[in-house]
C-alpha atoms as a PDB file:
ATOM      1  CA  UNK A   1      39.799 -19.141 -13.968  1.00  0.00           C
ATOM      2  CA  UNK A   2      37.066 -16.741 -12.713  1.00  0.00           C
ATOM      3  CA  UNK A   3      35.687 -16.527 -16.476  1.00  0.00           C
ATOM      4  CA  UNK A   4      35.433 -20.734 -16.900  1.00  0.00           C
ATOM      5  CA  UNK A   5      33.706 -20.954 -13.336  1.00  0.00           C
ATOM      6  CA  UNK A   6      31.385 -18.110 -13.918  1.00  0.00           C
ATOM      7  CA  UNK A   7      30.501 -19.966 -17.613  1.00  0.00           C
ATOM      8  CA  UNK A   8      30.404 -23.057 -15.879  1.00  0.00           C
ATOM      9  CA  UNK A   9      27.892 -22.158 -13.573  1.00  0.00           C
ATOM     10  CA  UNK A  10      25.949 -20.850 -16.489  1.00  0.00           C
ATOM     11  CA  UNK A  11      26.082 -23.882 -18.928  1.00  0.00           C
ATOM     12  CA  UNK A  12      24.713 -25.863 -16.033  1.00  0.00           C
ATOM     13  CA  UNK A  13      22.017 -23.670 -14.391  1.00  0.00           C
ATOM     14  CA  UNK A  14      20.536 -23.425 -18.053  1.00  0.00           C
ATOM     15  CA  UNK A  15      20.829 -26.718 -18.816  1.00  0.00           C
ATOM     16  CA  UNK A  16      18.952 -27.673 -15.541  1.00  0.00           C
ATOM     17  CA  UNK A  17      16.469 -25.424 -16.816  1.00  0.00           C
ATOM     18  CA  UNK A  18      16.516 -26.393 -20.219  1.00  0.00           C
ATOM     19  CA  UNK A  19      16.108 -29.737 -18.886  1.00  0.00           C
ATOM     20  CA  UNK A  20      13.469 -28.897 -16.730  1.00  0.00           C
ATOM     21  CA  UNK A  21      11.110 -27.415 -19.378  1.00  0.00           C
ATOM     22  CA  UNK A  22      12.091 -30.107 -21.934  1.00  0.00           C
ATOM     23  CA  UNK A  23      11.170 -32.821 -19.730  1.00  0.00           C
ATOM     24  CA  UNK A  24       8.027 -30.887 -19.352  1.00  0.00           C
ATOM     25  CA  UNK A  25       7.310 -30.388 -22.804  1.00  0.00           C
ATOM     26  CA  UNK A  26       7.699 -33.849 -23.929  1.00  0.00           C
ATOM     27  CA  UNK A  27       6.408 -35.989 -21.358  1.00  0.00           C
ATOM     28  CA  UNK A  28       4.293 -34.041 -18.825  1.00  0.00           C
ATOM     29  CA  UNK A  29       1.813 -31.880 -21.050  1.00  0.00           C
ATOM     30  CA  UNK A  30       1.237 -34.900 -23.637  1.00  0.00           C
ATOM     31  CA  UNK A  31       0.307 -36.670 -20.244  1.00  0.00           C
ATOM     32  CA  UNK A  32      -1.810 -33.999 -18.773  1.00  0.00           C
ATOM     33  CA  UNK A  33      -3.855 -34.348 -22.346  1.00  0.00           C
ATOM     34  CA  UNK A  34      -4.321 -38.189 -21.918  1.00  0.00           C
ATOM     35  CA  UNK A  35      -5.443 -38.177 -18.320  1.00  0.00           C
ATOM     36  CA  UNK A  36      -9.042 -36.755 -16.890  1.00  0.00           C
ATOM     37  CA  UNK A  37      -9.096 -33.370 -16.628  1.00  0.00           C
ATOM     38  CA  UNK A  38      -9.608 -33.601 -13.243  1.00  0.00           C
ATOM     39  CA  UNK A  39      -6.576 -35.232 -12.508  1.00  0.00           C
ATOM     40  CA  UNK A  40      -4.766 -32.649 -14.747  1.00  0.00           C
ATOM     41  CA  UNK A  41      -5.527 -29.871 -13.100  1.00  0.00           C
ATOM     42  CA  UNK A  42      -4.812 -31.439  -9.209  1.00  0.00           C
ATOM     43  CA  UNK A  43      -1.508 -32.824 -10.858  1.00  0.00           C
ATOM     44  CA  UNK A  44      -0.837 -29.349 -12.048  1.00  0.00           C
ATOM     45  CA  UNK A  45      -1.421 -27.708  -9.029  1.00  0.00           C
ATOM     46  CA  UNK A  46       0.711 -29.876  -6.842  1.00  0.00           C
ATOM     47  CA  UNK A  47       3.520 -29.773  -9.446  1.00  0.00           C
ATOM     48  CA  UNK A  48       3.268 -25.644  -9.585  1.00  0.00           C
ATOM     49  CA  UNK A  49       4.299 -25.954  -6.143  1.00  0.00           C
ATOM     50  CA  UNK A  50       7.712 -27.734  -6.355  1.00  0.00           C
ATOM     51  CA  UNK A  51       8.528 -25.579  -9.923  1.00  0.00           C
ATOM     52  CA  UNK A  52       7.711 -22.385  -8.079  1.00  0.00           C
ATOM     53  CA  UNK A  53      10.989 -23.234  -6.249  1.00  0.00           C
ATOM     54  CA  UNK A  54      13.278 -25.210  -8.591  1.00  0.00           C
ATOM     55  CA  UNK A  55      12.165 -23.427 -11.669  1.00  0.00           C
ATOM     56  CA  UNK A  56      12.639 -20.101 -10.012  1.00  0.00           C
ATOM     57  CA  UNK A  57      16.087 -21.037  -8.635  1.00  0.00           C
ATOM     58  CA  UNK A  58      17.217 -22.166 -12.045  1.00  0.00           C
ATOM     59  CA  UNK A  59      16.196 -19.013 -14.077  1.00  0.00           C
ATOM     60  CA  UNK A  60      17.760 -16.530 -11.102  1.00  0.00           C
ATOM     61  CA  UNK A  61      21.228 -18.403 -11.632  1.00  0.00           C
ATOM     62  CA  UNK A  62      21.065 -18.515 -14.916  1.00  0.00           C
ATOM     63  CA  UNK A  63      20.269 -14.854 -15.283  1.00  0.00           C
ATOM     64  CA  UNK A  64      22.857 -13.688 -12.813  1.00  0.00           C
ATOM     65  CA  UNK A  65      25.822 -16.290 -14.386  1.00  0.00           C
ATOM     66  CA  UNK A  66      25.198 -15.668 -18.094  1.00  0.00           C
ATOM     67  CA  UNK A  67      24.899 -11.754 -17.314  1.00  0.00           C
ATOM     68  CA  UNK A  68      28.436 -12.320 -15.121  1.00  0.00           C
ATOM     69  CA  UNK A  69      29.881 -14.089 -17.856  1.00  0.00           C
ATOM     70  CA  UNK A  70      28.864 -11.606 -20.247  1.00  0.00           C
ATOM     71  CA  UNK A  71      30.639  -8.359 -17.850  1.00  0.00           C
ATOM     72  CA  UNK A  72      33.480 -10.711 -17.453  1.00  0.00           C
ATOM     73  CA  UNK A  73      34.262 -11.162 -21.225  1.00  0.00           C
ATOM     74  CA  UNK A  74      33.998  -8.899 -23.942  1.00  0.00           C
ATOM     75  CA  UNK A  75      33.746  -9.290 -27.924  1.00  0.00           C
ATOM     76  CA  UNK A  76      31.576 -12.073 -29.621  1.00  0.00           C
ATOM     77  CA  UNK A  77      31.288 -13.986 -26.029  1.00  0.00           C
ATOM     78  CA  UNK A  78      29.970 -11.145 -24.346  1.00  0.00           C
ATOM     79  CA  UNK A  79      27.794 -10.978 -27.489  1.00  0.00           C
ATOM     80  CA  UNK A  80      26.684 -14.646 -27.040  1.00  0.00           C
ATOM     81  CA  UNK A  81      26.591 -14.055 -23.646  1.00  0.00           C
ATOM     82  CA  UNK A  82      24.024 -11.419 -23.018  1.00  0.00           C
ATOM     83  CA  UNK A  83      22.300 -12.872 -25.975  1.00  0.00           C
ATOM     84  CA  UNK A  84      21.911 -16.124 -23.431  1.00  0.00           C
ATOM     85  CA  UNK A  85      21.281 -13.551 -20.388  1.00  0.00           C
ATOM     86  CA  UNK A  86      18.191 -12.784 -22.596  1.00  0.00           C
ATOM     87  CA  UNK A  87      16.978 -15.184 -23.450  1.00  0.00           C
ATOM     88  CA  UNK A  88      16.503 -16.722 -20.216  1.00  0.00           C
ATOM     89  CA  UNK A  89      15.096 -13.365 -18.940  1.00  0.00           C
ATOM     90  CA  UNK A  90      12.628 -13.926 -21.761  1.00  0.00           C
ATOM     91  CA  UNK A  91      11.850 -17.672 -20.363  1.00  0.00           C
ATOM     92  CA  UNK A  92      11.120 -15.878 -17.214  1.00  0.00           C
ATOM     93  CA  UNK A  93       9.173 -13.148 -18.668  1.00  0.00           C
ATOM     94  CA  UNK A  94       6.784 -15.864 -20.526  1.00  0.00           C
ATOM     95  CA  UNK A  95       6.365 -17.790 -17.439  1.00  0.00           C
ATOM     96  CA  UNK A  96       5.882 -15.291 -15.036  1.00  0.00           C
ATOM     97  CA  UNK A  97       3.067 -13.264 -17.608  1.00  0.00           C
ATOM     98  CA  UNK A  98       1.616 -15.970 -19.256  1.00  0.00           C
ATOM     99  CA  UNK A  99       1.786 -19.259 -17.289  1.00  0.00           C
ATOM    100  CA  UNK A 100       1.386 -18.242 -13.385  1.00  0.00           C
ATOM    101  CA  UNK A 101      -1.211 -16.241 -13.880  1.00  0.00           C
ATOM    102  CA  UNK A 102      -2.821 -20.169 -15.719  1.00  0.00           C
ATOM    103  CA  UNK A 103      -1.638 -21.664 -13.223  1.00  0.00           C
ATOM    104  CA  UNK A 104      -3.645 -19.076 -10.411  1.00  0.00           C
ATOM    105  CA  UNK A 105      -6.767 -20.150 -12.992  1.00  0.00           C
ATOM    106  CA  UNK A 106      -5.798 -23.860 -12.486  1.00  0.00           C
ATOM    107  CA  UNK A 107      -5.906 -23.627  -8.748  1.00  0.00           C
ATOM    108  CA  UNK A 108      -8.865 -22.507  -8.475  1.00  0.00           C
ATOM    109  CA  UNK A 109     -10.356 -24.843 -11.169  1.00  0.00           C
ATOM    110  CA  UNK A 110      -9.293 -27.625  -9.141  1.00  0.00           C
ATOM    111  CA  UNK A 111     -10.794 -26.659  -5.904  1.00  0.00           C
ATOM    112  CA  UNK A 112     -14.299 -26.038  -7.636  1.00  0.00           C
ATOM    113  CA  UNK A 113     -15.133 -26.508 -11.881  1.00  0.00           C
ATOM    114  CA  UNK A 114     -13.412 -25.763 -14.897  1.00  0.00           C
ATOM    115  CA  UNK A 115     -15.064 -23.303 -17.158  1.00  0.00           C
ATOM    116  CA  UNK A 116     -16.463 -24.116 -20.427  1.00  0.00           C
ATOM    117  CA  UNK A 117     -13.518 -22.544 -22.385  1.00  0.00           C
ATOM    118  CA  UNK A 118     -11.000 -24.292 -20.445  1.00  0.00           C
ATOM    119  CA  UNK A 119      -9.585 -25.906 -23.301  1.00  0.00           C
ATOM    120  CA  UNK A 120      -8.891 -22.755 -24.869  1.00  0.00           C
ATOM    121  CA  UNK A 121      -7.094 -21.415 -21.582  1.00  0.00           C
ATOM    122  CA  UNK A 122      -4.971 -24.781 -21.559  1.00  0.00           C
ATOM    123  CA  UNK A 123      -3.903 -24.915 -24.948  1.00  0.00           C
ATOM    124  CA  UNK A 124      -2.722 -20.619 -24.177  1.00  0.00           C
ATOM    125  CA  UNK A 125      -1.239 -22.163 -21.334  1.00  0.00           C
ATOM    126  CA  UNK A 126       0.901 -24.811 -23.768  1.00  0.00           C
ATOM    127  CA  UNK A 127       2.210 -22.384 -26.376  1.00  0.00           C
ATOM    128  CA  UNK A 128       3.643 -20.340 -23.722  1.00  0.00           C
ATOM    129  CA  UNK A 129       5.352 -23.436 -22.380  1.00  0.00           C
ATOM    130  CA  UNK A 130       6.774 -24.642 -25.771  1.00  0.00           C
ATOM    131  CA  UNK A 131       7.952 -20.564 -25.921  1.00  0.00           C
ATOM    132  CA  UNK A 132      10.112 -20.433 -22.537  1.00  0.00           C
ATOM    133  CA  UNK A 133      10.571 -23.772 -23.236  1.00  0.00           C
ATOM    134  CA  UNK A 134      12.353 -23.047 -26.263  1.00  0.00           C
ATOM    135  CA  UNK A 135      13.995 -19.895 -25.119  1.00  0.00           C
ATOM    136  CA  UNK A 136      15.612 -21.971 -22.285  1.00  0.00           C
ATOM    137  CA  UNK A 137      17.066 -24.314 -24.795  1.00  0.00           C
ATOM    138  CA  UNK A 138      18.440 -21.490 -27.163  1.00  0.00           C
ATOM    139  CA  UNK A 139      20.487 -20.077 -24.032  1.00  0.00           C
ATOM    140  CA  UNK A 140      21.642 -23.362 -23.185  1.00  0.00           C
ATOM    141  CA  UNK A 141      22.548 -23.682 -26.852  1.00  0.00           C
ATOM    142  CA  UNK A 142      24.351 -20.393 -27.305  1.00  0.00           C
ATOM    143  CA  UNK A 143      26.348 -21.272 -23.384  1.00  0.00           C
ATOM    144  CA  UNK A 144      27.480 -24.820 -25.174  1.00  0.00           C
ATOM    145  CA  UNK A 145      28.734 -22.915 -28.484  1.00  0.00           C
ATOM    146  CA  UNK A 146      30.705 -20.316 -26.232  1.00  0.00           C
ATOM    147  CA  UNK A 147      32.065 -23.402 -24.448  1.00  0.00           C
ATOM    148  CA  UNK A 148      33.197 -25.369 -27.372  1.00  0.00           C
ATOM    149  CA  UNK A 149      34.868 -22.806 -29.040  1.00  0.00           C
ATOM    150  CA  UNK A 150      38.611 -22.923 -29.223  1.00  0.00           C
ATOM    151  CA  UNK A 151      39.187 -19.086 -28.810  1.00  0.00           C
ATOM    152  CA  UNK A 152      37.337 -17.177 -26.615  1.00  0.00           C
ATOM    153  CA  UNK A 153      37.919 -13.223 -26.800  1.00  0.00           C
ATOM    154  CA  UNK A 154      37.896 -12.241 -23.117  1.00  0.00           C
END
């Protein structure tokens, strides 16, 4: 009982994020590109502020549950397991070295001037999203496979 919980808790705190970053990836940053870049970056900024939270909250459980899951269990879905555990870890790892510190750039572009190379600094700031973006997605993927399998070695 303490194993389905703990992989429940998983498959949905990655999926939130999964979802989060998704929804991110293929509506918000087309939409920053079609709108002024003035608006972009005061959008940005504001949003920053609620993902600092949510975003956060969703990587830390999903960390700490896929890592539980993968103690709990042992064989091929502790395997898949830590291999999720990683993976998110990785998501945070991106986000935390590659996108905050964009985001601290963004800030402060929106309180004075972008720099002339901003469009290099946004497009960094998009390939890092598409990478925790799809790291997120591959642990949610690997936490669905361990779910729908039929005999789990724990």
């Amino acid at each position: 009982m303490r194993i389905r919980l703990t992989q429940g808790i998983a498959l949905l705190a990655t999926g939130a994020l999964a979802g989060a970053f998704g929804y991110g990836a293929a509506n918000l940053v087309p939409t920053f590109d079609a709108v002024p870049l003035e608006m972009r970056l005061s959008f940005h900024t504001e949003l920053m502020k609620m993902n600092g939270i949510t975003v956060q909250g969703a990587m830390g459980l999903s960390v700490l549950s896929a890592t539980a899951l993968a103690v709990m269990t042992r064989g091929r879905t502790r395997l898949l397991a830590s291999a999720a555990g990683l993976l998110v870890l990785a998501s945070f790892l991106i986000t935390r070295l590659g996108n905050v510190p964009i985001n601290g750039r963004i800030k402060e572009w929106a309180a004075t001037a972008a720099p002339v190379d901003h469009e290099q600094i946004l497009n960094r700031w998009e390939v890092f999203n598409y990478a925790r973006t799809g790291a997120a997605f591959a642990a949610f993927a690997l936490l669905i496979f361990l779910t729908l399998r039929r005999e789990h070695n724990e």
